[in-house]
Protein backbone atom coordinates (compact mmCIF):
# COMPACT_ATOMS: atom_id res chain seq x y z
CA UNK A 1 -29.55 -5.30 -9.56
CA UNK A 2 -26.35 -3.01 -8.57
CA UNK A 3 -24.20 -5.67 -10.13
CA UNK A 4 -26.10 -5.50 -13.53
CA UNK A 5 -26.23 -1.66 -13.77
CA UNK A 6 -22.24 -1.72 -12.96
CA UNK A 7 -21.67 -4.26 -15.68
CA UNK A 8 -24.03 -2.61 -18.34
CA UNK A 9 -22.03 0.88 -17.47
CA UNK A 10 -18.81 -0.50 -17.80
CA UNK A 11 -19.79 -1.60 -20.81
CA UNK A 12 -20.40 1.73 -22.28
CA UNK A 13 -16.98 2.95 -21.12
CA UNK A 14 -15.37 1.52 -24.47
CA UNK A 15 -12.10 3.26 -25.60
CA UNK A 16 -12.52 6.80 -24.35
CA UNK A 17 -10.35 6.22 -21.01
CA UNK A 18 -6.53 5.13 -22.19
CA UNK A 19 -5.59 2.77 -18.93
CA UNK A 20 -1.84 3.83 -17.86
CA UNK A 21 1.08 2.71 -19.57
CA UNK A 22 3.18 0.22 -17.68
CA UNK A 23 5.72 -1.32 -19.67
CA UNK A 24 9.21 0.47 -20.75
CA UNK A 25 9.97 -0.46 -23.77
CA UNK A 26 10.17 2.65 -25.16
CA UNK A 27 7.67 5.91 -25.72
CA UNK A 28 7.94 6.76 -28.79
CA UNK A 29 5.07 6.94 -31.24
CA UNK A 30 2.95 6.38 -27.50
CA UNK A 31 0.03 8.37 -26.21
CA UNK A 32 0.61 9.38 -22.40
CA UNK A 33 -2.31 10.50 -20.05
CA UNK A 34 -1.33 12.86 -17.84
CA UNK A 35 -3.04 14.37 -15.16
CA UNK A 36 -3.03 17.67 -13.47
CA UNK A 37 -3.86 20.72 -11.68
CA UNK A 38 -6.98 22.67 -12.28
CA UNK A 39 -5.98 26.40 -10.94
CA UNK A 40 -2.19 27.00 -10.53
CA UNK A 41 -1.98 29.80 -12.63
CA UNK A 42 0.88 30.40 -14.30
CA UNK A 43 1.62 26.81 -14.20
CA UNK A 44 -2.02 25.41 -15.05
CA UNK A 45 -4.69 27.30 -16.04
CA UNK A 46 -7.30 27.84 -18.75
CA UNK A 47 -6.85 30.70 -21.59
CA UNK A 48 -9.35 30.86 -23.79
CA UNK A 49 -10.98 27.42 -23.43
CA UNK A 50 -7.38 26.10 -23.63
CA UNK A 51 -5.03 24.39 -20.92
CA UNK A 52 -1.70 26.50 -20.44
CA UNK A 53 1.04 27.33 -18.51
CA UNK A 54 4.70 26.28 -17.56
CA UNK A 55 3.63 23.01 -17.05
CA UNK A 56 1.75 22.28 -20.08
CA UNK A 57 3.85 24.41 -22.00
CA UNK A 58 7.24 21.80 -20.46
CA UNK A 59 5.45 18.42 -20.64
CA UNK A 60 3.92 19.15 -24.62
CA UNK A 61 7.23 20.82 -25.39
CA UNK A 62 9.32 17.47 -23.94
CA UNK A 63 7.24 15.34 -25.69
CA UNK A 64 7.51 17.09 -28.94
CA UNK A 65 11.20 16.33 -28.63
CA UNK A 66 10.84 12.51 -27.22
CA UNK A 67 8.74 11.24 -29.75
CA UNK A 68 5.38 11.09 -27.80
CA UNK A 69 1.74 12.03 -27.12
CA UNK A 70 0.21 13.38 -24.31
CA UNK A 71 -3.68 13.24 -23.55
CA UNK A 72 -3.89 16.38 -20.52
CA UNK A 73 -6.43 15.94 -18.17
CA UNK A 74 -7.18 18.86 -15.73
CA UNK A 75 -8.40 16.94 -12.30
CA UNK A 76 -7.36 18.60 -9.26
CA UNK A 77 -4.04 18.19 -7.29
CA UNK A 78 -5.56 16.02 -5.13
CA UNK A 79 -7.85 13.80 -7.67
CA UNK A 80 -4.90 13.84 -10.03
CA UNK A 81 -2.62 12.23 -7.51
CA UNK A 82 -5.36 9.35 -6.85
CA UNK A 83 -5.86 9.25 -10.48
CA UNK A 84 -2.54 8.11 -10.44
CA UNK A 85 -2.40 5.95 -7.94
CA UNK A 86 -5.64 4.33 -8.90
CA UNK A 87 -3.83 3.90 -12.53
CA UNK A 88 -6.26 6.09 -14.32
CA UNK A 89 -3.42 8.27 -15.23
CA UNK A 90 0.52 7.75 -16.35
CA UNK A 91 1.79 10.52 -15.19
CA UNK A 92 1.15 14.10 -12.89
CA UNK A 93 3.09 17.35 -13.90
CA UNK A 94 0.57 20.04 -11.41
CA UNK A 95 3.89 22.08 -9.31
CA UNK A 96 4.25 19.01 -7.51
CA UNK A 97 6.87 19.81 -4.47
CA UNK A 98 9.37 16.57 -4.26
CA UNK A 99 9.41 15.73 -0.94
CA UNK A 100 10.86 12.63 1.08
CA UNK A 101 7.12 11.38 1.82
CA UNK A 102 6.07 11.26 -1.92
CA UNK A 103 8.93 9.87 -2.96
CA UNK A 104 7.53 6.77 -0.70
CA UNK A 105 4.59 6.79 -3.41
CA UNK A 106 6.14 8.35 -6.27
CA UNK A 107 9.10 8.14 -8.41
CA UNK A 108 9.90 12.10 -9.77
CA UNK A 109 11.69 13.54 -12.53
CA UNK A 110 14.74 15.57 -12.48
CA UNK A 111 13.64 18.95 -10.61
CA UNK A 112 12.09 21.42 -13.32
CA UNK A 113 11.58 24.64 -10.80
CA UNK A 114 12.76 25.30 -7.98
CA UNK A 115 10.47 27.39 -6.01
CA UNK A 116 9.69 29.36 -3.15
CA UNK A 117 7.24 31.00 -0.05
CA UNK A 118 5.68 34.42 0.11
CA UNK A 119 3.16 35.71 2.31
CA UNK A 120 0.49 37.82 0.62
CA UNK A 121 -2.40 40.11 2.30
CA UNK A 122 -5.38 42.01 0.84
CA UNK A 123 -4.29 45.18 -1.10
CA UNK A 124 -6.22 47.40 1.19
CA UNK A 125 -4.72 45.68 4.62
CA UNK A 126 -2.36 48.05 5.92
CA UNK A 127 -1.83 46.42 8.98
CA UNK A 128 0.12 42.76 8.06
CA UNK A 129 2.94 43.88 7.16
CA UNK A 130 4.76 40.89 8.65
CA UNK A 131 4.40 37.19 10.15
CA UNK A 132 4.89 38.73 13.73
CA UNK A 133 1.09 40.47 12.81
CA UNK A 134 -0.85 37.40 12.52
CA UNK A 135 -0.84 35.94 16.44
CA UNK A 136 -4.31 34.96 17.12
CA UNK A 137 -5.36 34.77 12.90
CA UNK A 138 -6.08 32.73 10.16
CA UNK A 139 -4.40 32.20 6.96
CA UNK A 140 -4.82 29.79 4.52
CA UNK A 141 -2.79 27.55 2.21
CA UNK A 142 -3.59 25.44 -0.52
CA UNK A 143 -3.78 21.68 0.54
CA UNK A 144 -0.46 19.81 -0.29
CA UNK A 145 1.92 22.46 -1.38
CA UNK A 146 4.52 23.57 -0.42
CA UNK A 147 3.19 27.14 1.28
CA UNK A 148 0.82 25.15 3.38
CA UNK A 149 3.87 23.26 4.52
CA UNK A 150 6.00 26.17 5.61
CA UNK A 151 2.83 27.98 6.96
CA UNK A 152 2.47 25.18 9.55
CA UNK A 153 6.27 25.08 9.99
CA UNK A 154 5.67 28.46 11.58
CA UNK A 155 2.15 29.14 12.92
CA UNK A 156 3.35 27.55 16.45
CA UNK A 157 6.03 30.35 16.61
CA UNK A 158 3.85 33.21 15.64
CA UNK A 159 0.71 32.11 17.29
CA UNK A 160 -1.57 31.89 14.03
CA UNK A 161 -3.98 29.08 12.73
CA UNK A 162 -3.82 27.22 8.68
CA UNK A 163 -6.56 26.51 6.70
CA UNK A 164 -6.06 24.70 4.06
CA UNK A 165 -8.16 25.32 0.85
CA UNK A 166 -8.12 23.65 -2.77
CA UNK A 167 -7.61 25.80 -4.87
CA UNK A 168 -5.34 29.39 -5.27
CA UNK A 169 -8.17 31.47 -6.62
CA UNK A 170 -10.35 30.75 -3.35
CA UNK A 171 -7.61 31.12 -1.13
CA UNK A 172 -7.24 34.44 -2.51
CA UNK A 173 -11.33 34.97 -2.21
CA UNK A 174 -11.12 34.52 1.37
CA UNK A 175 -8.39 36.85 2.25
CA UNK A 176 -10.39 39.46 0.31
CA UNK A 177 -13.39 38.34 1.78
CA UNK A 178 -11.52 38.70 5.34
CA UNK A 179 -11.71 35.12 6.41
CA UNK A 180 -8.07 34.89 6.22
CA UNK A 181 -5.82 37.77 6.91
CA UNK A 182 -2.92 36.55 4.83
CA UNK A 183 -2.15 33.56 2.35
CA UNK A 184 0.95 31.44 1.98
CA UNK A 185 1.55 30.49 -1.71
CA UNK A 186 4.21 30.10 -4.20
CA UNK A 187 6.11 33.18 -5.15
CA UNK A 188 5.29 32.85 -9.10
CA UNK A 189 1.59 32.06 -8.25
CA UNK A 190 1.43 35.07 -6.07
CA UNK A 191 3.24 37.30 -8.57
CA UNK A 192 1.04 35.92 -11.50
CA UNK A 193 -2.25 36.44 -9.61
CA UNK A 194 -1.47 39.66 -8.55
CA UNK A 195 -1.08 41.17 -12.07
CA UNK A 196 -4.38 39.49 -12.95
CA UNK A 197 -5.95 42.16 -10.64
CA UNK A 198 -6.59 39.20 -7.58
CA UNK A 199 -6.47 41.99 -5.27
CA UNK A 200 -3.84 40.93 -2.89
CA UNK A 201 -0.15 42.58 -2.10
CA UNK A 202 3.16 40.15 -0.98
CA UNK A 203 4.49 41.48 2.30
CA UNK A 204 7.50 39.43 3.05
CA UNK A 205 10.30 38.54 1.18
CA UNK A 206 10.36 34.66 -0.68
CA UNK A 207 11.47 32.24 1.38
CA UNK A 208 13.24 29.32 -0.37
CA UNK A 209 10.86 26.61 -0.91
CA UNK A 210 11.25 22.55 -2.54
CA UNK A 211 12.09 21.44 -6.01
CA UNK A 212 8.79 21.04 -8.29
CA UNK A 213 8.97 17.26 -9.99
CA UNK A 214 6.92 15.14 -12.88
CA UNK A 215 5.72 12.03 -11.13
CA UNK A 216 5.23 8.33 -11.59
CA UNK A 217 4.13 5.38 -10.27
CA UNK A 218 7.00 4.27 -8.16
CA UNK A 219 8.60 1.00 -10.38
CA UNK A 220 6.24 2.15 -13.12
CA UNK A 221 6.89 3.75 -16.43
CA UNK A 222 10.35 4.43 -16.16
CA UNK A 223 10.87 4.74 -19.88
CA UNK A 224 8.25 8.15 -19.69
CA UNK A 225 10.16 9.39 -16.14
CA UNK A 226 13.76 8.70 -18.22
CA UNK A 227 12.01 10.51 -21.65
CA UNK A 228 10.90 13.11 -19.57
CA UNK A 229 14.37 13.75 -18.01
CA UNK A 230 16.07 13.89 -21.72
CA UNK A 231 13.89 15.66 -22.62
CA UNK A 232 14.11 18.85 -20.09
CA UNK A 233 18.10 18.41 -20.61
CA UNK A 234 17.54 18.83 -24.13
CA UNK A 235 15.03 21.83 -23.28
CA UNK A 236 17.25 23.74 -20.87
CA UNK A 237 20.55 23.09 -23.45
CA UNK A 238 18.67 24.71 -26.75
CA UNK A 239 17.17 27.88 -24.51
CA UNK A 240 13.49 26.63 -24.96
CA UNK A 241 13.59 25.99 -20.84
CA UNK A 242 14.24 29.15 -20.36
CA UNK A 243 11.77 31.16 -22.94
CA UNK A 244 8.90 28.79 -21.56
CA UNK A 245 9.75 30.33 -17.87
CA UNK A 246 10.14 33.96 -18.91
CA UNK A 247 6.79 33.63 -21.12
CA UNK A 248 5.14 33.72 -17.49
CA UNK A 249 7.70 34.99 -14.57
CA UNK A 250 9.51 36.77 -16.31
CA UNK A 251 6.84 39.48 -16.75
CA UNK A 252 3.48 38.48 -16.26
CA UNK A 253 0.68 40.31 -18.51
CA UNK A 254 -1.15 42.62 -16.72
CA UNK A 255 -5.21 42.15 -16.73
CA UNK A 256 -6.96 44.87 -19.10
CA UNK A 257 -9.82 45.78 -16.87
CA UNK A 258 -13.15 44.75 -18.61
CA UNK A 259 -16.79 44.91 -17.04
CA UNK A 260 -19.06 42.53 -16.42
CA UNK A 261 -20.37 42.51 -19.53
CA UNK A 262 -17.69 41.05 -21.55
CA UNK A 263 -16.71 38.78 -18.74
CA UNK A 264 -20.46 37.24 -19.50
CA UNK A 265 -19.82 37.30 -23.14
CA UNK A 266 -15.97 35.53 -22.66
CA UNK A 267 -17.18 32.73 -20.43
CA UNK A 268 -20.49 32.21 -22.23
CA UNK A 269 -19.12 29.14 -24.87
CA UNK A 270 -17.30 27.24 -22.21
CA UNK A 271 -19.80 27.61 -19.39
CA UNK A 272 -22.62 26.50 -22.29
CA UNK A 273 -20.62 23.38 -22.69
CA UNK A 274 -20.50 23.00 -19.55
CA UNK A 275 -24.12 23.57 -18.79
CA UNK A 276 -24.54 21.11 -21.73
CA UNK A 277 -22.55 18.35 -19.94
CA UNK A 278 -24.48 18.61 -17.00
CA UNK A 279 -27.96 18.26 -18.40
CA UNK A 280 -26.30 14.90 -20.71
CA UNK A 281 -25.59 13.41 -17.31
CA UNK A 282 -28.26 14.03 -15.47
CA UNK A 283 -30.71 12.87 -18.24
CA UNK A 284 -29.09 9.91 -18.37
CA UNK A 285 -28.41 9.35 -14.81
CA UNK A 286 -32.50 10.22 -14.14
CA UNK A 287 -33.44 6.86 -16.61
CA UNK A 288 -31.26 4.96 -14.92
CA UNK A 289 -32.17 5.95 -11.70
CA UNK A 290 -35.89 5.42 -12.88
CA UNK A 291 -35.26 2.16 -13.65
CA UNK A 292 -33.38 1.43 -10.20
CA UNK A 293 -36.01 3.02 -8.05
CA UNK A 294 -39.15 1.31 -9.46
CA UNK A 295 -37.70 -1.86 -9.19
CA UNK A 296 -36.38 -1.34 -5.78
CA UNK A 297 -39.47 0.07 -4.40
CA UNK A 298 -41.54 -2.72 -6.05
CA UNK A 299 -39.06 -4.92 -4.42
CA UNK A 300 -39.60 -3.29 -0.84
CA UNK A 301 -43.69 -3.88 -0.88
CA UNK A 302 -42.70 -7.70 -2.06
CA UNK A 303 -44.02 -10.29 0.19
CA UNK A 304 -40.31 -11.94 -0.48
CA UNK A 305 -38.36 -11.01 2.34
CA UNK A 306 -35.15 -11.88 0.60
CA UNK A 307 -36.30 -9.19 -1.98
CA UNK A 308 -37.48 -6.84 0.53
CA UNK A 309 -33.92 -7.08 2.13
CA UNK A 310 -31.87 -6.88 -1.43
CA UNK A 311 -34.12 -3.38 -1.77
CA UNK A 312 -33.80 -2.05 1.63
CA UNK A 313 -30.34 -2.83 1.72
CA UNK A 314 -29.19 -1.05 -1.68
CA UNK A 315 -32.02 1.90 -0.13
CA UNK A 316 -29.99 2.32 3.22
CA UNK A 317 -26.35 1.99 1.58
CA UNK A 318 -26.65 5.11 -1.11
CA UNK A 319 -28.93 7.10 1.19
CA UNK A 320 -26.60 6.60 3.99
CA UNK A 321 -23.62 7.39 2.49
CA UNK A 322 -22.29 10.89 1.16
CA UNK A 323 -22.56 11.22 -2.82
CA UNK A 324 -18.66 12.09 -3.33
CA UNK A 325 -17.65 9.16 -1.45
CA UNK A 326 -19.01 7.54 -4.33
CA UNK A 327 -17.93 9.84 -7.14
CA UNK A 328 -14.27 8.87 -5.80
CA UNK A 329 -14.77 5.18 -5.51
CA UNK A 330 -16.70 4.75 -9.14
CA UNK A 331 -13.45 6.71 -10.82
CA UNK A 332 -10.82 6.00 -8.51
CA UNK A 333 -11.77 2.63 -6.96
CA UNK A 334 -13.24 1.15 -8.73
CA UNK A 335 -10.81 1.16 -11.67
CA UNK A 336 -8.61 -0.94 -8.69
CA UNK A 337 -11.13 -3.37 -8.10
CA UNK A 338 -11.96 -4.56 -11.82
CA UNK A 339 -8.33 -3.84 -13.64
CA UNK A 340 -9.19 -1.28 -16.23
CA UNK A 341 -10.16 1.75 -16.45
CA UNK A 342 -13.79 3.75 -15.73
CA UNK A 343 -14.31 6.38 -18.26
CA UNK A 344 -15.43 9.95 -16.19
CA UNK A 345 -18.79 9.39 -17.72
CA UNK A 346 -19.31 6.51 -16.24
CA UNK A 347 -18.82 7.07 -13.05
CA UNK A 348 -20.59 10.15 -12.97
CA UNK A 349 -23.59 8.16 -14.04
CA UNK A 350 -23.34 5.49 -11.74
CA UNK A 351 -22.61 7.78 -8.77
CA UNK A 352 -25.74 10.10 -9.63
CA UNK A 353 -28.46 7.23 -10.71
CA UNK A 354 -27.16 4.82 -7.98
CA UNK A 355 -27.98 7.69 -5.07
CA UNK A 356 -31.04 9.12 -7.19
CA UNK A 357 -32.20 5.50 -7.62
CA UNK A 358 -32.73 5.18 -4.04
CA UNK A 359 -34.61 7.91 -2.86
CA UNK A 360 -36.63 6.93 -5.95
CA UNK A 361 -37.09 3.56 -4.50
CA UNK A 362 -38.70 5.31 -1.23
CA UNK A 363 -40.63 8.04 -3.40
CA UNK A 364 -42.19 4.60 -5.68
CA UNK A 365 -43.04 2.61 -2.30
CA UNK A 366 -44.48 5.54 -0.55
CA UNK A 367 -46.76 6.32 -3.48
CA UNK A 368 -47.92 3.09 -3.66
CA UNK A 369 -48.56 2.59 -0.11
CA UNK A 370 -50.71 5.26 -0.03
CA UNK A 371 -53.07 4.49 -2.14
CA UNK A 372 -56.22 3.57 -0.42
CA UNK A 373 -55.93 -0.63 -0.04
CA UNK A 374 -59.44 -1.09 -0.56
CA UNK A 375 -58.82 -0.05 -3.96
CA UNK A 376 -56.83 -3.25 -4.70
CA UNK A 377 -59.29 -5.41 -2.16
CA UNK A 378 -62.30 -4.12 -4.86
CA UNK A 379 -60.47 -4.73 -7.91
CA UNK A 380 -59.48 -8.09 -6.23
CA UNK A 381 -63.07 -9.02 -5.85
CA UNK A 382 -63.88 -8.32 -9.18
CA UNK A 383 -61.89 -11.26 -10.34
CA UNK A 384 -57.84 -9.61 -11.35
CA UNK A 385 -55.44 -10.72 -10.31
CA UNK A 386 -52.74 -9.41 -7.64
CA UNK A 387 -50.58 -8.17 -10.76
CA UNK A 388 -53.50 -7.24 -12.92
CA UNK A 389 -54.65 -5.03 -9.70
CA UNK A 390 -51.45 -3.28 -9.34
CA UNK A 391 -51.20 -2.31 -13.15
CA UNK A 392 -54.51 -1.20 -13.88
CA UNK A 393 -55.84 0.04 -10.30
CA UNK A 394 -52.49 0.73 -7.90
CA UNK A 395 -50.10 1.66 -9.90
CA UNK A 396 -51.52 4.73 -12.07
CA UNK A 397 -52.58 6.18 -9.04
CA UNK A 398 -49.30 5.89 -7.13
CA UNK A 399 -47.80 7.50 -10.65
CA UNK A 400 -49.87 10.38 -9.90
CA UNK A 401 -49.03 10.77 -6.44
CA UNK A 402 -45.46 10.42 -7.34
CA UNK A 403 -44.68 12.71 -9.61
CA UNK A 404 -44.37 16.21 -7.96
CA UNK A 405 -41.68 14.05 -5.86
CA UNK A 406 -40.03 12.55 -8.92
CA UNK A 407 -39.79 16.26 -10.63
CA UNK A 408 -38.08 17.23 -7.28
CA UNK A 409 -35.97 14.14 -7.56
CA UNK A 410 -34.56 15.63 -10.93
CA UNK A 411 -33.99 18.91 -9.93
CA UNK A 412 -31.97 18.05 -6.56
CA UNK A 413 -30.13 15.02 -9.27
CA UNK A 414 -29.43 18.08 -11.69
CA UNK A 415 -27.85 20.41 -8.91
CA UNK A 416 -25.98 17.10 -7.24
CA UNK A 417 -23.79 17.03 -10.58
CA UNK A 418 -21.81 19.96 -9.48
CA UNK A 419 -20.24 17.75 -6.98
CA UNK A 420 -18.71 15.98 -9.93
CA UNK A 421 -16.08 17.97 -10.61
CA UNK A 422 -14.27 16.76 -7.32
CA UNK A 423 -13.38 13.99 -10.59
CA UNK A 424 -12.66 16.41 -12.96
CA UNK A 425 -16.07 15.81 -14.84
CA UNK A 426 -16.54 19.14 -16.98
CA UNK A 427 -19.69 20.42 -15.85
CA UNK A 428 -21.06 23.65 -15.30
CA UNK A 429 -19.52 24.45 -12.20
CA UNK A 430 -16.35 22.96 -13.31
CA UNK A 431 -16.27 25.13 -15.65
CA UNK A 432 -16.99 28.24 -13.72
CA UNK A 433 -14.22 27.17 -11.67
CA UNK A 434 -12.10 27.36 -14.49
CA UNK A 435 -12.76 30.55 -15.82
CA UNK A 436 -12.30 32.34 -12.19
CA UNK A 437 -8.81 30.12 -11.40
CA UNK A 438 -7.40 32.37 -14.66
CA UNK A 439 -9.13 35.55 -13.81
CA UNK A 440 -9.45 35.44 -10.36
CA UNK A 441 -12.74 37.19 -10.66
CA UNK A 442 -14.94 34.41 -8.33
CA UNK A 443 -17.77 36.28 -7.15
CA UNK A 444 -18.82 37.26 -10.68
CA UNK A 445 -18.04 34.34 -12.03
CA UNK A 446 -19.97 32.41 -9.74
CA UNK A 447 -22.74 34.67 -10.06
CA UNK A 448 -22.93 33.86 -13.98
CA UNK A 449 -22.82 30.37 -13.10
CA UNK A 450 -25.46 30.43 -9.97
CA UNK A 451 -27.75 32.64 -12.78
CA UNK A 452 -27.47 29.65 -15.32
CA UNK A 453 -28.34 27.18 -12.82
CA UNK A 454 -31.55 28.96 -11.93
CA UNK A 455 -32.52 29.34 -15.86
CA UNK A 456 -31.69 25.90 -16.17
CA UNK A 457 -33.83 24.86 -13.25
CA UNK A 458 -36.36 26.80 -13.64
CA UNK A 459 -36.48 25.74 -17.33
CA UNK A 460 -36.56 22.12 -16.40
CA UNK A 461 -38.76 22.31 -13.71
CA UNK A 462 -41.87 24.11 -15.90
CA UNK A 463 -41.32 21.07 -18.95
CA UNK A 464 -41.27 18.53 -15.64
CA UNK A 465 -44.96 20.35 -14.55
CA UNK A 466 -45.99 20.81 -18.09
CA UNK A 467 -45.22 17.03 -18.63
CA UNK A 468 -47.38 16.10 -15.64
CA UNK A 469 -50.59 18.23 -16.21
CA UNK A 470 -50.25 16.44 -19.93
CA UNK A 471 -50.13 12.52 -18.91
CA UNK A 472 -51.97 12.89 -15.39
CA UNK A 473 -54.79 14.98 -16.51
């Protein structure tokens, strides 16, 4: 059964996920997929609906010159490195600090930036004013780079304690929210966020950080690492290196205040795609989860006990297990195992119908258990058979009984889907997440997006009722 739903899934993939380019004989006239950062503003963030910054502003401008396409997709730091790994990506270009450790994993570029550490506070705290102020506190770094490095380098010496958080614009939340007295983070980051009105001052000077690299496969796609190289020469020689630097460092645009109101009206068309997205998938993921949980619960009142252990083992597997695990095995994994790529669509389905289908399976076989057995004993005695029974006697019943849980099933399947964007699937909170990593307006933002969720629901949830007074009457 799991095998058949894999294969029928993979099946739907098709073209829409390019699987990365190994061979090096050349990149011109190629399409490269490259992954990246979701919320490193000014190197990668979202402007109107659109993917910017230094980075994306270097890698389209390099291959421009080269010869080349590139295909951006906006993942994560973390989920674009095992996007890469996993070969679901060519290349990663996110402020990726070259260190000796990657280079175990990763062949990188020529250095494009070479950066640096500040310390930042909240813009009301008047009494950090210095790492000899935070014995006995917590800051927090962003997971991987290079301020949560030098953070930890220190915290022994000073007597504070890291957390390390995903992205910039809730590192910044927490400080505000006075979690976290202070943040480490990349001077340009800082300096960007801080004109956007993120509410934070620096209080130390920049410490001199690593060398920011674009990164391959190591032993893979040296012809796009060698293009990528000539390319920034080429860059840096004409002046364009430079413009693309001072478009965001060299004096960052200051935030025009605006109210809530127009932040509603701004992030309305990409948070309706967004909402769109997540009601595609979980449609389709609630069918196929349908289909999965009334075979497996049929399965688990079988008098086979090779069937009853097929059901109860798929039951105890995706109930038992957390639903990103999966989410990161069906995209990243998974694309290992079989030797071509999953499209993000895919394994968003699979990873929300394969968990939904099992507490499905345990909603189907506690419906029918609990309809009264003399009910199938009578109809037995009046000459139908055991299938007969169950279709015209069990079965409608159990539907009846059922569906209140099945309409919750859908609901906690629709609200599951935010945990998608761990893969970089652009849903609603994806894009939420977004909008606040330019902005750095989270609280509002996530209000708008916890507001649509509840319409959404809400919405859903009367059709779902509506639907059962109609066909259970």
């Amino acid at each position: 059964m799991l095998a058949t739903a894999l294969g029928m899934l993979l099946l739907l993939s098709g073209a829409g996920t390019a699987w990365a380019q190994t061979t090096d004989d050349g990149v011109e006239g190629k399409t490269f997929v490259i992954g990246t950062d979701t919320t490193f503003a000014p190197f990668e963030f979202r402007e109107g609906g659109e993917l910017t910054g230094i980075d994306m502003d270097l890698i389209r401008a390099i291959a421009e010159t080269e010869g080349f396409d590139v295909e951006i997709r906006s993942l994560g730091f973390n989920a674009a490195l095992q996007a890469l790994s996993s070969n679901q990506v060519d290349g990663v270009i996110a402020g990726m600090s070259i260190t000796d450790e990657r280079k175990q994993v990763y062949d990188f570029s020529d250095p494009y930036f070479e950066s640096g550490i500040q310390m930042a506070v909240a813009a009301t705290d008047n009494d950090i004013k210095g790492y000899e102020d935070l014995a006995g506190k917590t800051v927090v770094a962003k997971t991987g780079s290079e301020g949560e490095t030098y953070a930890k380098s220190i915290a022994d010496q000073y007597g504070f304690t890291v957390t390390s958080l995903d992205q910039s614009a809730t590192m910044y939340e927490s400080v505000k929210s006075g979690n976290a007295v202070a943040v480490f983070d990349d001077y340009p980051v800082l300096a960007y966020g801080i004109a956007q009105n993120n509410g934070l001052k620096t209080v130390t000077e920049k410490v001199p950080g690593g060398s920011y690299g674009f990164a391959v496969n190591k032993g893979q796609n040296t012809a796009l690492l060698a293009a990528f190289n000539d390319g920034l020469a080429k860059l840096k020689a004409d002046g364009s290196y430079d413009k693309i630097l001072d478009k965001y460092l060299a004096a960052p645009a200051a935030a025009v205040p605006t109210g809530f109101g127009d932040l509603v009206v701004r992030s309305f068309p990409a948070l309706m795609k967004g909402l769109a997205n997540t009601m595609v998938v979980t449609g389709i993921s609630f069918v196929v989860a349908m289909a999965l949980g009334l075979i497996a619960g049929f399965m688990k009142i079988s008098r086979n006990i090779v069937l009853r252990g097929i059901a109860t083992t798929f039951v105890n597997i995706f109930r038992g297990t957390p639903i990103l695990v999966w989410a990161f095995f069906f995209y990243f994994g998974l694309a290992q195992l079989i030797g071509q790529p999953v499209n993000i669509w895919v394994a968003g389905v699979l990873t929300l119908s394969l968990n939904g289908g099992a507490y499905i399976a345990e909603i189907v076989r506690g419906a029918i258990q609990t309809v009264d057995p003399g009910q199938l004993e009578a109809s037995r005695s009046l000459g139908l058979g055991y299938g007969k029974s169950m279709q015209k006697v069990v079965v409608p019943q159990a539907f009846k009984i059922m569906t209140p849980s099945l309409i919750n099933q859908l609901i906690i399947m629709l609200k599951d889907s935010s945990l998608l964007l761990a893969i970089g699937f652009a849903e609603l909170l994806y894009q939420g997440q977004q909008i606040y990593a330019a902005n750095f307006r989270v609280t509002e933002t996530l209000f708008i997006v916890g507001a649509i969720y509840f319409v959404a629901i809400m919405a859903l949830t009367k059709l779902a009722n509506y639907a059962d007074r109609k066909f259970n009457k």
